[in-house]
N, C-alpha and C. Protein backbone atom coordinates (compact mmCIF):
# COMPACT_ATOMS: atom_id res chain seq x y z
N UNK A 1 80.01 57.27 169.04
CA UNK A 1 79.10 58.29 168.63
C UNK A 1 79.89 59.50 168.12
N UNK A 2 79.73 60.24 166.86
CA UNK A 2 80.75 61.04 166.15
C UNK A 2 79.58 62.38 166.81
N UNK A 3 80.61 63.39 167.08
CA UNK A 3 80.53 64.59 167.80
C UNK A 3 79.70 65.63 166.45
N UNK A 4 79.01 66.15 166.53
CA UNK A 4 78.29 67.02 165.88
C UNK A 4 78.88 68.16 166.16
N UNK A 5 78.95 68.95 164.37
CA UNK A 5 79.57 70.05 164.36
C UNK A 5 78.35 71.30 164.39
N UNK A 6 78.43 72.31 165.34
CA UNK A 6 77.39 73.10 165.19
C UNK A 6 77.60 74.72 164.18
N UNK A 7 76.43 74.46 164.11
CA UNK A 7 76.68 75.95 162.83
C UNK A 7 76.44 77.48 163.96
N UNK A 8 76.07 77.18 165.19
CA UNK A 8 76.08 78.36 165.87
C UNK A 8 77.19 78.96 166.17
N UNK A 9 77.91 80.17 166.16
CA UNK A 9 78.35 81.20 166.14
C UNK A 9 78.35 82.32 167.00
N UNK A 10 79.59 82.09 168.14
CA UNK A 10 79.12 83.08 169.31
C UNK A 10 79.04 84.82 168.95
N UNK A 11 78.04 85.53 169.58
CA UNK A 11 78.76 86.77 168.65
C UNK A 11 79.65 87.08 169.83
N UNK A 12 80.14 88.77 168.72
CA UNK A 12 81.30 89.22 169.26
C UNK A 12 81.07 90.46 169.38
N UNK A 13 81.16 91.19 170.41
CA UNK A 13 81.22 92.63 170.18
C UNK A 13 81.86 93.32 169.78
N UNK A 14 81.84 94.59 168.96
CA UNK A 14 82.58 94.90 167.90
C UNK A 14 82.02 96.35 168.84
N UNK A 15 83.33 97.12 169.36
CA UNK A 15 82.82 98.41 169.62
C UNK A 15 83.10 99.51 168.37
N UNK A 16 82.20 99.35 167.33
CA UNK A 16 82.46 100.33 166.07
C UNK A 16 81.72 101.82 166.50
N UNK A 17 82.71 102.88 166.54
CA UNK A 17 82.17 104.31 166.13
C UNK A 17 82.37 104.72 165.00
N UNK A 18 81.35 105.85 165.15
CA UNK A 18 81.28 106.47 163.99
C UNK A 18 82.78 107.45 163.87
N UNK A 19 82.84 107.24 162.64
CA UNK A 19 83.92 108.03 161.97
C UNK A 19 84.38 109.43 162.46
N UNK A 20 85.51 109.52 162.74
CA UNK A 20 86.02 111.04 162.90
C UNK A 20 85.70 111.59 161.97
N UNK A 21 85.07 113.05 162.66
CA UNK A 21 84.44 114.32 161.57
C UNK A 21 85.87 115.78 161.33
N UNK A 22 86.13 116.13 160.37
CA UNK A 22 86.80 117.02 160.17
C UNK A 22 86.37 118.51 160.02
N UNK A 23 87.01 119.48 160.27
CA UNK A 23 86.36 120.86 160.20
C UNK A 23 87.49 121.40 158.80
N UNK A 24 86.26 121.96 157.74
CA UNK A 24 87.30 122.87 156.72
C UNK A 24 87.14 124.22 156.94
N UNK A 25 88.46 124.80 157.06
CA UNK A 25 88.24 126.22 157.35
C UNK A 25 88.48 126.85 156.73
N UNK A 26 88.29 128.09 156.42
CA UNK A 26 88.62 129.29 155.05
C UNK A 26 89.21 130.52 155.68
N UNK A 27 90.51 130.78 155.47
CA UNK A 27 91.06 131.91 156.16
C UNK A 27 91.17 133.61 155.15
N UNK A 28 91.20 134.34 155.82
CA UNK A 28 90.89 135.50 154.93
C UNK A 28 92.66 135.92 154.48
N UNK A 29 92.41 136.67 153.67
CA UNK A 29 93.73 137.26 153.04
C UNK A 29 93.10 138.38 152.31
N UNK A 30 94.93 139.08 152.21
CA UNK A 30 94.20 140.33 151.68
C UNK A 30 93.99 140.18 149.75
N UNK A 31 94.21 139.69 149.30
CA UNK A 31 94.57 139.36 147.91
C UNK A 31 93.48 139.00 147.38
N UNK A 32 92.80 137.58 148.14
CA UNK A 32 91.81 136.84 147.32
C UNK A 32 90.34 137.92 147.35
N UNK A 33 89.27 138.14 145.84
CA UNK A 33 88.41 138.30 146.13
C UNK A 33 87.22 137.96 146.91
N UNK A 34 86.14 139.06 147.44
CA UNK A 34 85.33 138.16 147.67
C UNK A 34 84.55 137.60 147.47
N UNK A 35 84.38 138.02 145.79
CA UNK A 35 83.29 137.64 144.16
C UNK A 35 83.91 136.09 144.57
N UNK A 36 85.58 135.88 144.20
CA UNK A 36 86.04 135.11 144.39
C UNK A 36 85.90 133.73 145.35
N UNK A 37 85.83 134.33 146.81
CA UNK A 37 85.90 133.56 147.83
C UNK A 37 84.40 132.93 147.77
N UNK A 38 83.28 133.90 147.57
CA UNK A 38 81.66 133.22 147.20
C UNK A 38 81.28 132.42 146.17
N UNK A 39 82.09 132.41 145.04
CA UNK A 39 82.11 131.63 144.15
C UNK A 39 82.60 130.18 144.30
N UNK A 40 84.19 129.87 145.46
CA UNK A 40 84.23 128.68 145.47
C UNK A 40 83.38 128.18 146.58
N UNK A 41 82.56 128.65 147.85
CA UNK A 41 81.32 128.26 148.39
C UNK A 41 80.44 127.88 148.14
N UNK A 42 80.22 128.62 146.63
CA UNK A 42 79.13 127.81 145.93
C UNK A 42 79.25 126.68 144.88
N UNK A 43 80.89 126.93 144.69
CA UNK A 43 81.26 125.65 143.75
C UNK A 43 81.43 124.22 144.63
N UNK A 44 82.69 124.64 145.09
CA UNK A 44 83.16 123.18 146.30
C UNK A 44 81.57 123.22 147.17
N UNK A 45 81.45 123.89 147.89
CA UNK A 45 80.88 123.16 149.03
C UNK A 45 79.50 123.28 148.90
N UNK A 46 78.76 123.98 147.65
CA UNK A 46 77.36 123.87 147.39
C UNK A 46 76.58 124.65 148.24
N UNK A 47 77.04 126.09 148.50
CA UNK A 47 76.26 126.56 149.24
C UNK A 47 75.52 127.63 148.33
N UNK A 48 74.31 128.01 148.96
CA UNK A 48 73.29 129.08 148.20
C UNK A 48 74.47 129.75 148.32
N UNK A 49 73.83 130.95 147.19
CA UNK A 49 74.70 132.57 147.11
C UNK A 49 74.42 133.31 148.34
N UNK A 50 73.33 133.31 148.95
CA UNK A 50 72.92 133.92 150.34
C UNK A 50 74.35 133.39 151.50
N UNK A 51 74.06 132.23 151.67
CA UNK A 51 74.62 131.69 152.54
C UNK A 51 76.37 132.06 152.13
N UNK A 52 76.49 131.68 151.08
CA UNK A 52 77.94 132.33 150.50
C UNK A 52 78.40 133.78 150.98
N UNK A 53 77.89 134.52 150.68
CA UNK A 53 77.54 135.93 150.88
C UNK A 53 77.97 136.05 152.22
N UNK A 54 77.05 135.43 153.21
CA UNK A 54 77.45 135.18 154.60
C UNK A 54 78.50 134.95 154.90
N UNK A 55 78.66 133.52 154.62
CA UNK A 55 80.09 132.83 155.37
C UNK A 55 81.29 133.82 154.83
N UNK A 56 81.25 134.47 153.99
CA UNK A 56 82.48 135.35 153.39
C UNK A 56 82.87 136.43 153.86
N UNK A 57 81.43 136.97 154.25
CA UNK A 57 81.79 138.58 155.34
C UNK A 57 82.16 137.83 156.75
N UNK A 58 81.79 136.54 156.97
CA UNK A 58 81.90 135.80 157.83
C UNK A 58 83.58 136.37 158.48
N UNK A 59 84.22 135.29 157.15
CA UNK A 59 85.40 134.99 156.88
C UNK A 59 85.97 136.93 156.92
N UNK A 60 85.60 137.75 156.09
CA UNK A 60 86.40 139.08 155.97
C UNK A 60 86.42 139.87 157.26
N UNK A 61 85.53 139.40 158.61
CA UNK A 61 85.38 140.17 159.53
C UNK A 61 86.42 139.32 160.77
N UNK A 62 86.36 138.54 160.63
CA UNK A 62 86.70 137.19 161.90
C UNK A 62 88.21 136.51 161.42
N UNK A 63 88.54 136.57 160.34
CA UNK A 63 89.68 136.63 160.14
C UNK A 63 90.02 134.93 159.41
N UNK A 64 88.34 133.77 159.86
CA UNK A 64 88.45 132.65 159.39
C UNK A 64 86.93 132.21 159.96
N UNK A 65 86.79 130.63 159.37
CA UNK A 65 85.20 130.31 159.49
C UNK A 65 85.32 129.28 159.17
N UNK A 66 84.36 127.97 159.57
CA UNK A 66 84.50 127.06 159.21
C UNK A 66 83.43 126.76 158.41
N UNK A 67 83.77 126.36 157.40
CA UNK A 67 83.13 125.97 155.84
C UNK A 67 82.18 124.74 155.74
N UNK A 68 82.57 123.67 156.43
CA UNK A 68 81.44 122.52 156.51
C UNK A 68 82.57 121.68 157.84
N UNK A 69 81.57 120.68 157.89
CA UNK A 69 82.31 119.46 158.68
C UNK A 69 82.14 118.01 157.96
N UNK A 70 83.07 117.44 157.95
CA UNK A 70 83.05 116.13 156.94
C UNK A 70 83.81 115.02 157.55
N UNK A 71 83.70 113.82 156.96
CA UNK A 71 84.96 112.96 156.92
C UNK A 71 86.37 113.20 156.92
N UNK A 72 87.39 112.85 157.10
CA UNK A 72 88.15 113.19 156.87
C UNK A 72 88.58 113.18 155.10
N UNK A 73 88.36 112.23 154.19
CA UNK A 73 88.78 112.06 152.87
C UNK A 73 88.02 112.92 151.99
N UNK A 74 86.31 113.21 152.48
CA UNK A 74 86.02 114.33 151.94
C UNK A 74 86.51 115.71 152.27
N UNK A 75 86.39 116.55 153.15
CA UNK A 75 87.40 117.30 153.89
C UNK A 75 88.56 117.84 153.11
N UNK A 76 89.78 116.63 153.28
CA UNK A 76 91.10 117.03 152.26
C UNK A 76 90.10 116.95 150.56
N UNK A 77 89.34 116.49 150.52
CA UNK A 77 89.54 116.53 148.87
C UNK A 77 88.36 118.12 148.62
N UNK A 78 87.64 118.55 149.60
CA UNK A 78 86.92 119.88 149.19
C UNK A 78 88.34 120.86 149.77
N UNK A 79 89.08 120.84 150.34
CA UNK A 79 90.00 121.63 150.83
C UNK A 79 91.15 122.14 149.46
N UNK A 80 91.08 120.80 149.35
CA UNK A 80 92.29 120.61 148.04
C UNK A 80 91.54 121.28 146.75
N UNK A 81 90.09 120.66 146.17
CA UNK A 81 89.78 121.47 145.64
C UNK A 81 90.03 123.03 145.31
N UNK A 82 89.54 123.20 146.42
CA UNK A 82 89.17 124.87 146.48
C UNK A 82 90.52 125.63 146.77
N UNK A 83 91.62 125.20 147.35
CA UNK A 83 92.86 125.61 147.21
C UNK A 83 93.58 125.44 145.81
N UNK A 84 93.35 124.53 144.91
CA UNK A 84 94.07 124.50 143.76
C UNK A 84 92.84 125.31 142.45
N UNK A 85 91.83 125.97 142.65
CA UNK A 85 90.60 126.77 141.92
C UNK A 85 91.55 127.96 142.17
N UNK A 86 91.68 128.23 143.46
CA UNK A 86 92.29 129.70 143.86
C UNK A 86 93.90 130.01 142.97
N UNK A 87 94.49 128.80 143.50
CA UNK A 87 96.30 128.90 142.48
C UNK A 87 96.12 128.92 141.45
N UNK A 88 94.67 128.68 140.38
CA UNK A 88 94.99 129.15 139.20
C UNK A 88 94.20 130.05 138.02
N UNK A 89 93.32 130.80 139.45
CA UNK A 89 93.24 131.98 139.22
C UNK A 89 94.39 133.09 140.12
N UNK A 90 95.23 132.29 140.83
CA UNK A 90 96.14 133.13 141.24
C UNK A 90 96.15 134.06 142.37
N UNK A 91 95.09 133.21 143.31
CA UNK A 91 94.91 134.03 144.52
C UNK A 91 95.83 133.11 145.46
N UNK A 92 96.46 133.52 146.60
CA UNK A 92 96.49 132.87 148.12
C UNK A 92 95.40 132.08 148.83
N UNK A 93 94.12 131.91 148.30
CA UNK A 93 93.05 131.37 149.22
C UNK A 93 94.18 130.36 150.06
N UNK A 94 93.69 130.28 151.55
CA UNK A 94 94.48 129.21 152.34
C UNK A 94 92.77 128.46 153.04
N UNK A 95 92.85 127.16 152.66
CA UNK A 95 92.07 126.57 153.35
C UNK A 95 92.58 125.34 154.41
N UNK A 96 92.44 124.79 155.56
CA UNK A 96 92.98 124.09 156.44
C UNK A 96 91.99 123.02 156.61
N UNK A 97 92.28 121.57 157.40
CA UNK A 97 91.65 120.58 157.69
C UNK A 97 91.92 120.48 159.32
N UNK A 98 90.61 120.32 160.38
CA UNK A 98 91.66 120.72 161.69
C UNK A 98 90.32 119.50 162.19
N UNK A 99 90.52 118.31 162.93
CA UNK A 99 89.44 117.61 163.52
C UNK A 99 88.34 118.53 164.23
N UNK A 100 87.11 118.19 164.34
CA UNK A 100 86.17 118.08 165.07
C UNK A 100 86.48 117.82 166.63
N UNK A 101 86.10 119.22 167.52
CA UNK A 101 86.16 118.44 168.79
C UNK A 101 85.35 118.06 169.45
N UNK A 102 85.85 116.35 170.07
CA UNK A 102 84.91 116.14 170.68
C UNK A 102 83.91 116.02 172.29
């Protein structure tokens, strides 16, 4: 009697989490405007002019602020953005990528 092959399939547990979240932060300086600094808030990271407005006195009072929370690959690439907008209008903007804690 020939042994039968079965198509069942034990499962497997797969402990998948969700993705590490990143924090982008925007540090103040004395150089960069803050026409400037609200403008790339509303460019990179799509924020109203209100909210821009905000996070910037945010940023000019507190010394830094965090800008959104993301993936990590989005994250470096709005970071990178908005740091290479600033070098060539020729400001210092310093923006950082620092994990999410959890």
């Amino acid at each position: 009697m020939p042994q039968e092959q079965s198509n069942v399939r034990e499962r497997q547990k797969n402990n998948l989490k969700e993705p590490r979240r990143y924090k982008v932060i925007i540090h103040n300086d004395d150089f960069t405007t803050m026409e400037f600094v609200v403008e790339v808030l509303k460019t990179v990271f799509f924020l109203s002019n209100e909210k821009a407005e905000e996070l910037m006195l945010q940023v000019h009072h507190s010394n830094k602020a965090v800008v959104g929370i993301y993936t990590y690959d989005i994250a470096v690439s709005k970071a990178n953005k908005a740091t290479n907008m600033a070098r060539e209008k020729g400001f210092p903007l310093r923006l950082t990528v620092e994990p999410e804690e959890e």
